[in-house]
N, C-alpha and C. Protein backbone atom coordinates (compact mmCIF):
# COMPACT_ATOMS: atom_id res chain seq x y z
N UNK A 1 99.45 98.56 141.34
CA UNK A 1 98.42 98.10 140.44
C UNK A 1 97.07 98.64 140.92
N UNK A 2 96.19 99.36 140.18
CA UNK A 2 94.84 100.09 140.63
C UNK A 2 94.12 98.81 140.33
N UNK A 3 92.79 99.26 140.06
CA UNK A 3 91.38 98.63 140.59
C UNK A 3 91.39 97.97 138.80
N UNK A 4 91.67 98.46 137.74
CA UNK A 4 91.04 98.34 136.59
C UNK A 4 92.65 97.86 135.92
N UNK A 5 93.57 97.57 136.31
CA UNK A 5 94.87 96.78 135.50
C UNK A 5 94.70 95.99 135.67
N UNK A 6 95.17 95.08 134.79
CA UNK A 6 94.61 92.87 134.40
C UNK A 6 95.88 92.64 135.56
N UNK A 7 95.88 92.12 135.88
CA UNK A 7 96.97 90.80 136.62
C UNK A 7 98.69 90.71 135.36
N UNK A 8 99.39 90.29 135.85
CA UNK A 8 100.36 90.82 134.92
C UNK A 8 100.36 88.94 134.47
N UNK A 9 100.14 87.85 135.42
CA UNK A 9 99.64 86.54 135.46
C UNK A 9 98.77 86.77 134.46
N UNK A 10 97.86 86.86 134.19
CA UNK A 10 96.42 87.27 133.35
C UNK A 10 97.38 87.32 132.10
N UNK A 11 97.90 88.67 131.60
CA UNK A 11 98.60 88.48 130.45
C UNK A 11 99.51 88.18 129.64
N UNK A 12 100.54 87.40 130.88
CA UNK A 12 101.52 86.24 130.64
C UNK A 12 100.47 84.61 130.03
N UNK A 13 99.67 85.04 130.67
CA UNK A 13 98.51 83.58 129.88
C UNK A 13 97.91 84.15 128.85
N UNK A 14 97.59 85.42 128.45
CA UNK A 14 96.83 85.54 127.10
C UNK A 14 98.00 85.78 126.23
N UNK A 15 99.25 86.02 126.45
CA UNK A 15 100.39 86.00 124.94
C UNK A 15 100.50 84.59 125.18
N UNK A 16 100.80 83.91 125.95
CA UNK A 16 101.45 82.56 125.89
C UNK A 16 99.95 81.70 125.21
N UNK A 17 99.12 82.24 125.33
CA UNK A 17 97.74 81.39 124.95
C UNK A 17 97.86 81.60 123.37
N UNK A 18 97.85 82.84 123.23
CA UNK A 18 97.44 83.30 121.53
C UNK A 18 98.91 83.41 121.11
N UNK A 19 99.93 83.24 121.45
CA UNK A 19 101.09 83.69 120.19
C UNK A 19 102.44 82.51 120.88
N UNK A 20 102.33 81.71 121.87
CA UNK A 20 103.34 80.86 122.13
C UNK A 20 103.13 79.78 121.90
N UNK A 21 102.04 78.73 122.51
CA UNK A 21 101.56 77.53 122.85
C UNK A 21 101.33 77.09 121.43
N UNK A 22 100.63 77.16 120.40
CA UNK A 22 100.15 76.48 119.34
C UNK A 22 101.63 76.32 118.46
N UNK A 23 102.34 77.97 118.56
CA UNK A 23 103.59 77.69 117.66
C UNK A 23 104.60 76.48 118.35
N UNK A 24 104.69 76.75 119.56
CA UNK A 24 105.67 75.83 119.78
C UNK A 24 105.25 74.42 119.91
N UNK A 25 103.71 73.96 119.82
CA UNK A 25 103.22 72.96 119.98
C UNK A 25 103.45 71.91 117.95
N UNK A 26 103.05 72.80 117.53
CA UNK A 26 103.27 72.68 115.84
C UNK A 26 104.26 72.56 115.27
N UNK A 27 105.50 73.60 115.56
CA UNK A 27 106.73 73.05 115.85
C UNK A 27 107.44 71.46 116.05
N UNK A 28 107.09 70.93 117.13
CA UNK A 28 107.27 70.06 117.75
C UNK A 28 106.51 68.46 117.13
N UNK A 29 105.24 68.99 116.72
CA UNK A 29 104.40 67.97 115.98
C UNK A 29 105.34 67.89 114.63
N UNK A 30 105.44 68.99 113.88
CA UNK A 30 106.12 68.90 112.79
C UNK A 30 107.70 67.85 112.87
N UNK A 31 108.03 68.01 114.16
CA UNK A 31 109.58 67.60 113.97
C UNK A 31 109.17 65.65 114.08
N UNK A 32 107.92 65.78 115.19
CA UNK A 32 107.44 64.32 114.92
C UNK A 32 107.35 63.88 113.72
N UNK A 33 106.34 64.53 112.98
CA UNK A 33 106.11 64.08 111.33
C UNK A 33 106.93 63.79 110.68
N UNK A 34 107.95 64.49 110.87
CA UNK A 34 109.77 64.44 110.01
C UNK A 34 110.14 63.06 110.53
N UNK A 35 110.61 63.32 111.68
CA UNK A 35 111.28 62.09 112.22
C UNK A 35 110.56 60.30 112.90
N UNK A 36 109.08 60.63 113.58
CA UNK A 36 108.45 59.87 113.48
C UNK A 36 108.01 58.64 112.32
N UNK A 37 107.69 57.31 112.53
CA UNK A 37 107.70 56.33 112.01
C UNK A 37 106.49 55.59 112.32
N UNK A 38 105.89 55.20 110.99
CA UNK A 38 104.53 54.43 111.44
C UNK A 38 103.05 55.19 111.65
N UNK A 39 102.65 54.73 112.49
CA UNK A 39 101.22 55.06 113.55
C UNK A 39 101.34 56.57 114.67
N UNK A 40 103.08 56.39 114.44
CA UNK A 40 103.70 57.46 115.59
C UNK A 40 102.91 59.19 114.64
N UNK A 41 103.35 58.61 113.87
CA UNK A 41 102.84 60.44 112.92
C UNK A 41 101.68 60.66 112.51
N UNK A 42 100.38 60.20 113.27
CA UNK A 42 99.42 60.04 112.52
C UNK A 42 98.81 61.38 113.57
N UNK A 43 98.84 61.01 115.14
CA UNK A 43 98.59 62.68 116.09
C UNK A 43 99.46 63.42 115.76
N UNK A 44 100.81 63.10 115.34
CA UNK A 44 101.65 65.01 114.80
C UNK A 44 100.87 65.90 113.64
N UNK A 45 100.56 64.91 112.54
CA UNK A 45 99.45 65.41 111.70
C UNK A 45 98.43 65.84 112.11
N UNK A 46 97.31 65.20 112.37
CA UNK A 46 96.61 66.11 112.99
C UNK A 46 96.67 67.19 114.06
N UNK A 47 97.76 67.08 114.57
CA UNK A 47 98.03 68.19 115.86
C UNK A 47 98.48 69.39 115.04
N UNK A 48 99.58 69.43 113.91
CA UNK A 48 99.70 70.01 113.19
C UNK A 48 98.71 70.88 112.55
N UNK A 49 97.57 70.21 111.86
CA UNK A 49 97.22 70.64 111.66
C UNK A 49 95.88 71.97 112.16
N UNK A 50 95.52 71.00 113.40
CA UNK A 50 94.91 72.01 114.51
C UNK A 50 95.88 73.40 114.99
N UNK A 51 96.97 72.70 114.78
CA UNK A 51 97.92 74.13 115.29
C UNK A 51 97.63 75.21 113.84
N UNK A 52 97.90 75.01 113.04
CA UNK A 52 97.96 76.19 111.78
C UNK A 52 96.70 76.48 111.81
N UNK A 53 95.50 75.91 111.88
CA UNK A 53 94.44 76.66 112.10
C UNK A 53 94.08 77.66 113.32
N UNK A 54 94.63 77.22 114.47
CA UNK A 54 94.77 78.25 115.40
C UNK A 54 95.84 79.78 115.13
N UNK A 55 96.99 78.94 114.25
CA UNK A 55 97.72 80.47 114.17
C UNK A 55 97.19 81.20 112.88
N UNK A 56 96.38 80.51 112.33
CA UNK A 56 95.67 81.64 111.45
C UNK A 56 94.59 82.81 111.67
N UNK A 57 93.71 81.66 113.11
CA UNK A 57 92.53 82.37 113.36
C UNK A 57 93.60 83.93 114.62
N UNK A 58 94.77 83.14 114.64
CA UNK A 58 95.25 84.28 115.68
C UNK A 58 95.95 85.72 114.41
N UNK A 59 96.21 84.99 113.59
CA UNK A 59 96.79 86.50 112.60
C UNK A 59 95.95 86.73 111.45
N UNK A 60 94.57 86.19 111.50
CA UNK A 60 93.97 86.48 110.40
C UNK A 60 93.06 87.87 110.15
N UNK A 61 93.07 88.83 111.50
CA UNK A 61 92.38 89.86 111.35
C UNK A 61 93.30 90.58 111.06
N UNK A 62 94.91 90.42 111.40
CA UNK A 62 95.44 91.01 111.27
C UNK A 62 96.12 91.24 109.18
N UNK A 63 95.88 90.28 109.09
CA UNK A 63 95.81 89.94 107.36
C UNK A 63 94.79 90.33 106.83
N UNK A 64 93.92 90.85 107.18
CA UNK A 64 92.20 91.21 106.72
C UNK A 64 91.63 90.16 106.53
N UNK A 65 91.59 88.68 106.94
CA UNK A 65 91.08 87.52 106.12
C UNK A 65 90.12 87.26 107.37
N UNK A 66 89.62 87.90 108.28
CA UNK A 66 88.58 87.46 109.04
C UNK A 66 87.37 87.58 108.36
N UNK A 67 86.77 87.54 107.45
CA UNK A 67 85.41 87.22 106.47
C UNK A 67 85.62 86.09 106.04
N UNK A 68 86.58 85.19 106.39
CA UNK A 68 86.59 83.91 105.73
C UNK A 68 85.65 83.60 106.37
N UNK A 69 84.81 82.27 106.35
CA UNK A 69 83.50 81.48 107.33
C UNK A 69 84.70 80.35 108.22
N UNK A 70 85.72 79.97 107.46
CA UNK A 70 86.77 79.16 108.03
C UNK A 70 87.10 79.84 109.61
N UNK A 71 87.51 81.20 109.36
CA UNK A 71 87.78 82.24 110.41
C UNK A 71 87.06 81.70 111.90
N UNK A 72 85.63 82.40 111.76
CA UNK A 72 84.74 82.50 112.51
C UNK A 72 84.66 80.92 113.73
N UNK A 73 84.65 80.10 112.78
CA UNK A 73 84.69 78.74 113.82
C UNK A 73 85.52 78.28 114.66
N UNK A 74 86.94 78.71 113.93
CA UNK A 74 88.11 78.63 114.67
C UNK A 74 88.31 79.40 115.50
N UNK A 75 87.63 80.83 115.78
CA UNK A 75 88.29 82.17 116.53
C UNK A 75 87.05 80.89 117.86
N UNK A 76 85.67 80.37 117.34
CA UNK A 76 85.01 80.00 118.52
C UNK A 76 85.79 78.99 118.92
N UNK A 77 86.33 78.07 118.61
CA UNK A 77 86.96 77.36 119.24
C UNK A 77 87.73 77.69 120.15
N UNK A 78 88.77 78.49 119.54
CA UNK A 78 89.99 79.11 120.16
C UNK A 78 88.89 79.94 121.84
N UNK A 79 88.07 80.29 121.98
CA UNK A 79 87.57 81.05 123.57
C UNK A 79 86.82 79.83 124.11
N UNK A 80 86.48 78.89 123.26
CA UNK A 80 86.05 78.22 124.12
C UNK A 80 86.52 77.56 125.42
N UNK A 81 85.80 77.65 126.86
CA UNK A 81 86.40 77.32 127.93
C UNK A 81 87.07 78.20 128.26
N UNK A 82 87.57 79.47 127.95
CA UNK A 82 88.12 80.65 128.34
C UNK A 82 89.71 80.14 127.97
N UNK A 83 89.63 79.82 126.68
CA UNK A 83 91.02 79.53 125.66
C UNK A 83 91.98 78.37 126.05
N UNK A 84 90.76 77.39 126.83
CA UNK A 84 91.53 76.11 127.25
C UNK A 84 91.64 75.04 126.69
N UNK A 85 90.12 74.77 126.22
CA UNK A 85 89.90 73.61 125.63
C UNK A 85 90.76 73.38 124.41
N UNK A 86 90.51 73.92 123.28
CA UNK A 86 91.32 74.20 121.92
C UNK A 86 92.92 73.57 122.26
N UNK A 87 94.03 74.20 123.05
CA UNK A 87 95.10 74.11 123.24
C UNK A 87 95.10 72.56 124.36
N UNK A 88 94.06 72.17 125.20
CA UNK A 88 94.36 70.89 125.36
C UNK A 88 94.22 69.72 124.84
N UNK A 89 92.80 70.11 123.89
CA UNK A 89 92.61 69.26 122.84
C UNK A 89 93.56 68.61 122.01
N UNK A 90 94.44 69.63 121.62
CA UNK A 90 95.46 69.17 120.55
C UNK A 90 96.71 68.83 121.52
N UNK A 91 96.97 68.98 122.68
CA UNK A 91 97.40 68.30 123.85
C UNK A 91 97.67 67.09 123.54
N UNK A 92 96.45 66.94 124.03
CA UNK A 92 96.07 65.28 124.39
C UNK A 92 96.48 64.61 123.23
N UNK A 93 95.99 64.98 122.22
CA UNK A 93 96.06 63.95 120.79
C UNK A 93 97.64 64.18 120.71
N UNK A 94 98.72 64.88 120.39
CA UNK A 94 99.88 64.95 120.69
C UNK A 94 100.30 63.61 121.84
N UNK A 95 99.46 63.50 123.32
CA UNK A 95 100.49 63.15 124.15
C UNK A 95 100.21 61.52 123.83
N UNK A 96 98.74 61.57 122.77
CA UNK A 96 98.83 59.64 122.57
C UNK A 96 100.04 58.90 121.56
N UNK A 97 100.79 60.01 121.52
CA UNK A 97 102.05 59.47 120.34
C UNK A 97 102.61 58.87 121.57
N UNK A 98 102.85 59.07 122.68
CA UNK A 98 103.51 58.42 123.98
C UNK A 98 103.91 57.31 124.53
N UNK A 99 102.30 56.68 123.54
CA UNK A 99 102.16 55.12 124.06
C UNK A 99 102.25 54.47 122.34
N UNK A 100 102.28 55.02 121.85
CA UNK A 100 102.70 54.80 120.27
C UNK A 100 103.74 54.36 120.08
N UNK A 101 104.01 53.10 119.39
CA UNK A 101 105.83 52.25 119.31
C UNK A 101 106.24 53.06 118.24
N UNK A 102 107.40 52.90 117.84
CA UNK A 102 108.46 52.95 116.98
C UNK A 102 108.57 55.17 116.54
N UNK A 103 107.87 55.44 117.60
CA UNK A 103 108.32 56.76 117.83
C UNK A 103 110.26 57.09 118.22
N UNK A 104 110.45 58.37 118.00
CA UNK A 104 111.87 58.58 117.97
C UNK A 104 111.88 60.29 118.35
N UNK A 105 113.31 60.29 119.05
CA UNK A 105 113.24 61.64 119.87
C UNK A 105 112.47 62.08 120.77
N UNK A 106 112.77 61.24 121.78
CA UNK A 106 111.56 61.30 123.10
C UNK A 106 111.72 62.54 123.80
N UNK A 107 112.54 63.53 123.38
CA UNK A 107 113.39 64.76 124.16
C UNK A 107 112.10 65.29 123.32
N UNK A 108 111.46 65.30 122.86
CA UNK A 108 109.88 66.17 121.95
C UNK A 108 109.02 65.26 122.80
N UNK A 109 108.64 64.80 123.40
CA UNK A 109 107.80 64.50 124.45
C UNK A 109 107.76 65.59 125.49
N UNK A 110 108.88 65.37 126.13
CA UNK A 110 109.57 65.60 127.53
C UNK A 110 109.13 67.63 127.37
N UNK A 111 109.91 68.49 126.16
CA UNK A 111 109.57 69.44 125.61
C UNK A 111 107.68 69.48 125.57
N UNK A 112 107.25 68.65 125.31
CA UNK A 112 105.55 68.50 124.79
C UNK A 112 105.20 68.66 126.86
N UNK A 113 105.79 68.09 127.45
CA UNK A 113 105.03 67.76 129.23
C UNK A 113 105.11 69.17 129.90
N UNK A 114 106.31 69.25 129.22
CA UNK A 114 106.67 70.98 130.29
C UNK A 114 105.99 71.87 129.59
N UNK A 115 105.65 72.06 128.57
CA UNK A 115 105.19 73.21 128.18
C UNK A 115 103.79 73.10 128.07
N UNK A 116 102.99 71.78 128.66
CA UNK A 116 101.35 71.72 128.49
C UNK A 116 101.58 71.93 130.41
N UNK A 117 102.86 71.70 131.48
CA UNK A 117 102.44 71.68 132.67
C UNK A 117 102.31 73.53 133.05
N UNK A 118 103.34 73.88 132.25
CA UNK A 118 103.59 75.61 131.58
C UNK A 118 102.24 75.93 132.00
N UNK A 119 101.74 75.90 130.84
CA UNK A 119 100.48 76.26 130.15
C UNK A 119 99.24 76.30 131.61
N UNK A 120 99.43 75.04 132.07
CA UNK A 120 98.43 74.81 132.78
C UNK A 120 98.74 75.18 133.90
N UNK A 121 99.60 75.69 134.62
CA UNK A 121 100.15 76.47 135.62
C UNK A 121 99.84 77.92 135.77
N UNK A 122 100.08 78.36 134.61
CA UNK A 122 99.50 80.25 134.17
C UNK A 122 98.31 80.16 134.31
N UNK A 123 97.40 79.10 133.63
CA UNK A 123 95.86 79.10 133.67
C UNK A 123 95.36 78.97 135.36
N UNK A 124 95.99 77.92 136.26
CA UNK A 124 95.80 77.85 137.20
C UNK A 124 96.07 79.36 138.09
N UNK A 125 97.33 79.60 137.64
CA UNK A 125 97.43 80.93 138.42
C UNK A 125 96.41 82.22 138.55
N UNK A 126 96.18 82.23 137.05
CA UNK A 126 95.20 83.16 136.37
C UNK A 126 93.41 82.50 137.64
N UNK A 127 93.45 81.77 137.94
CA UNK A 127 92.30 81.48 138.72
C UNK A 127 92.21 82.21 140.03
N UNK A 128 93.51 82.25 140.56
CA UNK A 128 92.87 83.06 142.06
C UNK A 128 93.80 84.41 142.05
């Protein structure tokens, strides 16, 4: 590796940042919404829906639709914190279904822990 190649760490966290984490996070919210009951589906929805706005702002230049004004706010979100905040944000609101009763399929939790400890492991790595 010379002086000017990224870390191969580095870009195992920028695909898993921009093209893994939101899908499989949305995914997972969605299967809540389906199967969830009550108060339980009220963070899959919104997590949901933070997720499709992230995978738009991630394929929307590629669609030509970056002149939307929708675009622009979301692409800032998405760097903000150096592409952390955004993906823990919708984290967190996901992990308060946890303490939420009459939830179902706790194996979408368990799936939800490993892949935010994932996440935050690459980022950590990506630090030194």
């Amino acid at each position: 590796m010379s002086l000017f190649e990224p870390s191969p760490i580095l870009l195992a966290f920028f695909f898993v940042q921009r093209f893994v984490f939101f899908e499989v996070l949305g995914v997972l919210a969605l299967l809540r919404l389906i199967v969830g009951r009550g108060l339980a589906r009220l963070p899959a929805l919104i997590v949901l829906l933070i997720c499709a706005a992230a995978i738009f702002a991630t394929f929307a230049p590629a669609l030509n639709l970056q002149n939307l004004s929708l675009y622009a706010d979301i692409a800032r979100l998405q760097a903000a914190g150096g592409g952390v905040i955004l993906p823990m944000v919708a984290s967190t609101i996901f992990a308060v279904g946890l303490v939420l009763p009459r939830r179902r399929w706790r194996w979408i939790d368990v799936a939800h822990i490993v892949g935010v400890l994932a996440f935050i492991g690459l980022w950590v790595a990506t630090r030194f």
